[in-house]
N, C-alpha and C. Protein backbone atom coordinates (compact mmCIF):
# COMPACT_ATOMS: atom_id res chain seq x y z
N UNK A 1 101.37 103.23 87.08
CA UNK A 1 101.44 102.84 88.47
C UNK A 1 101.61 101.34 88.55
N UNK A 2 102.57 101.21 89.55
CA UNK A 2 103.32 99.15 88.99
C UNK A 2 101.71 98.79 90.49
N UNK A 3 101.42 97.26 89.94
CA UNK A 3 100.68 97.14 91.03
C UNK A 3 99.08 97.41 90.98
N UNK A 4 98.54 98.23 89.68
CA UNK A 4 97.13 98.71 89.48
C UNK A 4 96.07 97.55 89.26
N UNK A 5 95.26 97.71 90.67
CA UNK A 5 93.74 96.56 90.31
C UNK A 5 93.08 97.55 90.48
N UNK A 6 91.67 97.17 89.49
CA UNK A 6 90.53 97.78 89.14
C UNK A 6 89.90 97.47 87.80
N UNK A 7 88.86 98.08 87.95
CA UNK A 7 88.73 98.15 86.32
C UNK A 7 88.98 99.44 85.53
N UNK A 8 89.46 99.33 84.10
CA UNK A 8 89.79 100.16 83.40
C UNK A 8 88.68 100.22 82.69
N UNK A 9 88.07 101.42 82.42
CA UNK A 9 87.12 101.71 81.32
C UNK A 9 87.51 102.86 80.45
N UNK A 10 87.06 103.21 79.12
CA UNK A 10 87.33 104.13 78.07
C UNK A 10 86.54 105.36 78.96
N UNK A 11 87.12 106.49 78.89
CA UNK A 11 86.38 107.88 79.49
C UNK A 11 85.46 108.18 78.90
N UNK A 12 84.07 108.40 79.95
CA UNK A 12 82.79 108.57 79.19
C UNK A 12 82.77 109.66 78.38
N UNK A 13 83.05 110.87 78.32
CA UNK A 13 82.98 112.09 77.95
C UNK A 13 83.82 112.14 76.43
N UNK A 14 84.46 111.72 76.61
CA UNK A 14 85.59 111.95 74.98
C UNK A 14 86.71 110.66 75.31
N UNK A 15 87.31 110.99 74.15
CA UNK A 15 88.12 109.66 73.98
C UNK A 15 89.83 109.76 74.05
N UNK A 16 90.00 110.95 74.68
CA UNK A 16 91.42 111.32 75.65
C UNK A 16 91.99 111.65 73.88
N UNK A 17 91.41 112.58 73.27
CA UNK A 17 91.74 112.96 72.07
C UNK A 17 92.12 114.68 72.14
N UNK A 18 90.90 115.38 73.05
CA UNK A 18 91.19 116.43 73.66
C UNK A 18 91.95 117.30 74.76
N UNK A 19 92.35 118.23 74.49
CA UNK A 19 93.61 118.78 76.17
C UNK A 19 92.61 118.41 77.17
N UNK A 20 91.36 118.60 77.59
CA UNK A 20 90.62 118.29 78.68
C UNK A 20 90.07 116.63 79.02
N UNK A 21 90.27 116.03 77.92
CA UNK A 21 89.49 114.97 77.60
C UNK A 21 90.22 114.06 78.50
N UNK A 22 89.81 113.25 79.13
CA UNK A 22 90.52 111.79 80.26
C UNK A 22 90.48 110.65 79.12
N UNK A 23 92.07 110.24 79.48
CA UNK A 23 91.94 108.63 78.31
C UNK A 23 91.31 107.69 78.86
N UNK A 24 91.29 107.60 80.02
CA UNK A 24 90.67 106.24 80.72
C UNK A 24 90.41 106.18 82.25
N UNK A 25 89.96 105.77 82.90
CA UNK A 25 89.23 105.94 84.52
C UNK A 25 89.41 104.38 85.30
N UNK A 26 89.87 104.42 86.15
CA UNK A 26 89.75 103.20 87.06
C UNK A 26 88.84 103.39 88.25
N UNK A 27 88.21 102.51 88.63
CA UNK A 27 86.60 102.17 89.75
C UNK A 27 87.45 101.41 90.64
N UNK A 28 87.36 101.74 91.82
CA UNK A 28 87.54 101.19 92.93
C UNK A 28 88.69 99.94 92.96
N UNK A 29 89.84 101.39 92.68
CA UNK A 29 91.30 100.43 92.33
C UNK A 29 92.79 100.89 93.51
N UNK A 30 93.30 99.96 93.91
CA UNK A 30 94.20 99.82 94.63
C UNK A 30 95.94 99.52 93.40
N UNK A 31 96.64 100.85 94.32
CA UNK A 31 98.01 100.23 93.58
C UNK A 31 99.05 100.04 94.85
N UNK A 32 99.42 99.40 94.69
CA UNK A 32 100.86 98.69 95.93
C UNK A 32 102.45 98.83 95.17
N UNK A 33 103.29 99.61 95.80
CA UNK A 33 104.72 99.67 95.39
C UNK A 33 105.30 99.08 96.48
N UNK A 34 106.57 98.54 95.92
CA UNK A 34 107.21 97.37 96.93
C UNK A 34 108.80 97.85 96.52
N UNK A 35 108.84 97.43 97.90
CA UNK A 35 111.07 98.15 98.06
C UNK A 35 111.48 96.83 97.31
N UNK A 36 112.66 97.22 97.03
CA UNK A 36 113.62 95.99 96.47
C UNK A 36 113.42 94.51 97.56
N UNK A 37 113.30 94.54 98.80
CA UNK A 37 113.63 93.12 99.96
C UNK A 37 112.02 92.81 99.62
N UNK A 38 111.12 92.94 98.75
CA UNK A 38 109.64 93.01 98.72
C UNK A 38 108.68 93.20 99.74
N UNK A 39 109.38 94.54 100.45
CA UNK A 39 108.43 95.61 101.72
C UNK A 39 107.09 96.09 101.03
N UNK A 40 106.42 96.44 101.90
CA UNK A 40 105.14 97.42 100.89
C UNK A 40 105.64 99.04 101.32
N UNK A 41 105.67 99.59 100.18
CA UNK A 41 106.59 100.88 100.68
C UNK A 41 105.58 102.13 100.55
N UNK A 42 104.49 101.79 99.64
CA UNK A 42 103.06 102.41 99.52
C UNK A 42 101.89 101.74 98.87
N UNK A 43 100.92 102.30 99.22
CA UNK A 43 99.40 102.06 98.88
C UNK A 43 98.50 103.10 98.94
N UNK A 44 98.31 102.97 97.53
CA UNK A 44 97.26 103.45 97.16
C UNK A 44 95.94 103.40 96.85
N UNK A 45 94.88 103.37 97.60
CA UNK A 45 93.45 103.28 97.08
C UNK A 45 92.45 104.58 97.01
N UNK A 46 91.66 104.35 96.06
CA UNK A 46 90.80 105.36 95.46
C UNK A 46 89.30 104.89 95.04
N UNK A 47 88.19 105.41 95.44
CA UNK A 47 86.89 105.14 94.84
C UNK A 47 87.04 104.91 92.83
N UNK A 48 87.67 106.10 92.51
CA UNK A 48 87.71 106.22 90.74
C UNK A 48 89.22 107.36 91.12
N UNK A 49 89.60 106.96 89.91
CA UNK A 49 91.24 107.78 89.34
C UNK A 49 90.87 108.12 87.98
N UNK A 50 90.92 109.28 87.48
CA UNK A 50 90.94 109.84 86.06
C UNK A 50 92.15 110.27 85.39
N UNK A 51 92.31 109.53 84.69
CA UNK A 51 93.22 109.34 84.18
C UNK A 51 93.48 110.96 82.75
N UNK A 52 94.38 111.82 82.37
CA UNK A 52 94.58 112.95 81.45
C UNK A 52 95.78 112.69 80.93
N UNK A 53 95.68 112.69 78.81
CA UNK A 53 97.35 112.57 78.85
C UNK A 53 97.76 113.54 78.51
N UNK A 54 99.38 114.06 78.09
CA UNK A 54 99.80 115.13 78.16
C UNK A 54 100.35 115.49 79.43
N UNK A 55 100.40 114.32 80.28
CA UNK A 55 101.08 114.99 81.51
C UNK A 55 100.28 115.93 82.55
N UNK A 56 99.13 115.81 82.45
CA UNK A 56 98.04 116.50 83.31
C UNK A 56 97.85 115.47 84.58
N UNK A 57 97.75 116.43 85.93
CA UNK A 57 97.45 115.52 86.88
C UNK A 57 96.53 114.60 86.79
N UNK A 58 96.85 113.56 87.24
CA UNK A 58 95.85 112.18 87.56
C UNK A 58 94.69 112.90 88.65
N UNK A 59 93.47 112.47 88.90
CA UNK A 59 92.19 112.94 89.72
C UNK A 59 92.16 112.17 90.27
N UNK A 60 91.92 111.90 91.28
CA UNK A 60 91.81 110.72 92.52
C UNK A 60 90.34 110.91 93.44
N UNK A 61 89.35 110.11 93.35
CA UNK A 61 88.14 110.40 94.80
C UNK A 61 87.94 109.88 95.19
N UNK A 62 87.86 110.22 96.60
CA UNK A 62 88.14 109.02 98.23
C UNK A 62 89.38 108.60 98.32
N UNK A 63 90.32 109.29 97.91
CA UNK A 63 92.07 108.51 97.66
C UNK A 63 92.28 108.20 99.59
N UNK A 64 92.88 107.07 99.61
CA UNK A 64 93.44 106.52 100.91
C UNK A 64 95.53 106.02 100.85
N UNK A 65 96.29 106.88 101.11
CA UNK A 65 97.72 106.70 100.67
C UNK A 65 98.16 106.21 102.50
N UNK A 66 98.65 105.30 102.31
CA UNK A 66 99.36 104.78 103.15
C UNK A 66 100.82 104.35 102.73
N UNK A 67 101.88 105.16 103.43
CA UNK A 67 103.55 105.36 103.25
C UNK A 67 104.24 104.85 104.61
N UNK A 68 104.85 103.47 104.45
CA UNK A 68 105.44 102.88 105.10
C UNK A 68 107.30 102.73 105.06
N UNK A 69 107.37 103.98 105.71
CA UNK A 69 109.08 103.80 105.71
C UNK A 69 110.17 103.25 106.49
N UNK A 70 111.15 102.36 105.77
CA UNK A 70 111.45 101.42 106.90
C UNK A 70 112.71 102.20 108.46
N UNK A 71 111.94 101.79 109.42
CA UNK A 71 112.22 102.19 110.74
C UNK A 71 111.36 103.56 111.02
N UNK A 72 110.49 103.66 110.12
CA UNK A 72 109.45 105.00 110.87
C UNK A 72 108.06 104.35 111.06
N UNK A 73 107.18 104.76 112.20
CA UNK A 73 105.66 104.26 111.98
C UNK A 73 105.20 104.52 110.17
N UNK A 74 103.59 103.84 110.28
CA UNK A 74 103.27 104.16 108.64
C UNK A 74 102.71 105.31 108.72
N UNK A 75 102.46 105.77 107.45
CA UNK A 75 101.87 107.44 107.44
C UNK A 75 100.63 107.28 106.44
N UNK A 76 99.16 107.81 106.90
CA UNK A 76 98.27 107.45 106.49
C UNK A 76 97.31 108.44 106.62
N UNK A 77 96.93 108.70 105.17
CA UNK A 77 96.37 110.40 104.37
C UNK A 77 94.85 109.73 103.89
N UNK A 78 94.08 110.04 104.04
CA UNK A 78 92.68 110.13 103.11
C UNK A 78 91.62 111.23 102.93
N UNK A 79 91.46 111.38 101.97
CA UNK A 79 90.58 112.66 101.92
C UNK A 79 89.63 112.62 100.78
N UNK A 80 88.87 113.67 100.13
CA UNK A 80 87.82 113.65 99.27
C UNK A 80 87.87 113.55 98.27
N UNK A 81 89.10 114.09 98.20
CA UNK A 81 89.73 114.00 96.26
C UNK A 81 91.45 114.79 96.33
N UNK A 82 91.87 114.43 95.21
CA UNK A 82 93.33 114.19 95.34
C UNK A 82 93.81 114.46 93.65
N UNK A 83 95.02 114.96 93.62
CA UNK A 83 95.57 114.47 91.89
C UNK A 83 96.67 113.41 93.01
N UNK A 84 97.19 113.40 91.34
CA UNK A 84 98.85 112.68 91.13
C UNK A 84 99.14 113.42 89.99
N UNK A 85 100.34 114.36 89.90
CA UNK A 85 101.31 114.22 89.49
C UNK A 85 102.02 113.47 88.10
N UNK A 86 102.56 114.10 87.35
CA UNK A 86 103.06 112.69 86.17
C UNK A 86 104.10 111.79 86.93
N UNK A 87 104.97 113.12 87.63
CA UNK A 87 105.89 112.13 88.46
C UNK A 87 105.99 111.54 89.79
N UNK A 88 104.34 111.13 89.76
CA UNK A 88 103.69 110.34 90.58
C UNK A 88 103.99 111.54 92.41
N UNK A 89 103.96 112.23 92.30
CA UNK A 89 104.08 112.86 93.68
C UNK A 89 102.26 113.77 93.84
């Protein structure tokens, strides 16, 4: 994700060695994507993101997505918990 603040820590549970195992977790991290004219085109914030590799959805809790498209109002989602996608959708 271009744009990721937070902190990164190693996953408490295992060491993203296992199919279930998370490689790494971010705490109360914000990511920002920007159009080519440097618009903000989304934002993302989350309490913690758990991170799975292998292409397993990302975990998201408290995720807040705000999608700003140019010539539409912004569009603005939050809820309790959330994935992502590998290909970020």
């Amino acid at each position: 994700m271009p744009g990721v603040v937070g902190r990164v820590q190693a996953g408490g549970r295992g060491n993203g060695t296992g199919p279930q195992d998370p490689d790494y977790f971010l705490e109360d991290f914000a990511a920002t994507s920007f159009g080519k004219d440097g618009s903000v085109v989304q934002h993302l914030a989350a309490r913690k993101l758990t991170h799975f590799p292998d292409g397993q959805p990302t975990q998201v809790i408290a995720p807040t997505l705000t999608d700003t498209q140019p010539g539409k109002p912004p569009t603005r989602v939050r809820a309790d918990t959330g994935s992502v996608s590998a290909d970020n959708e």
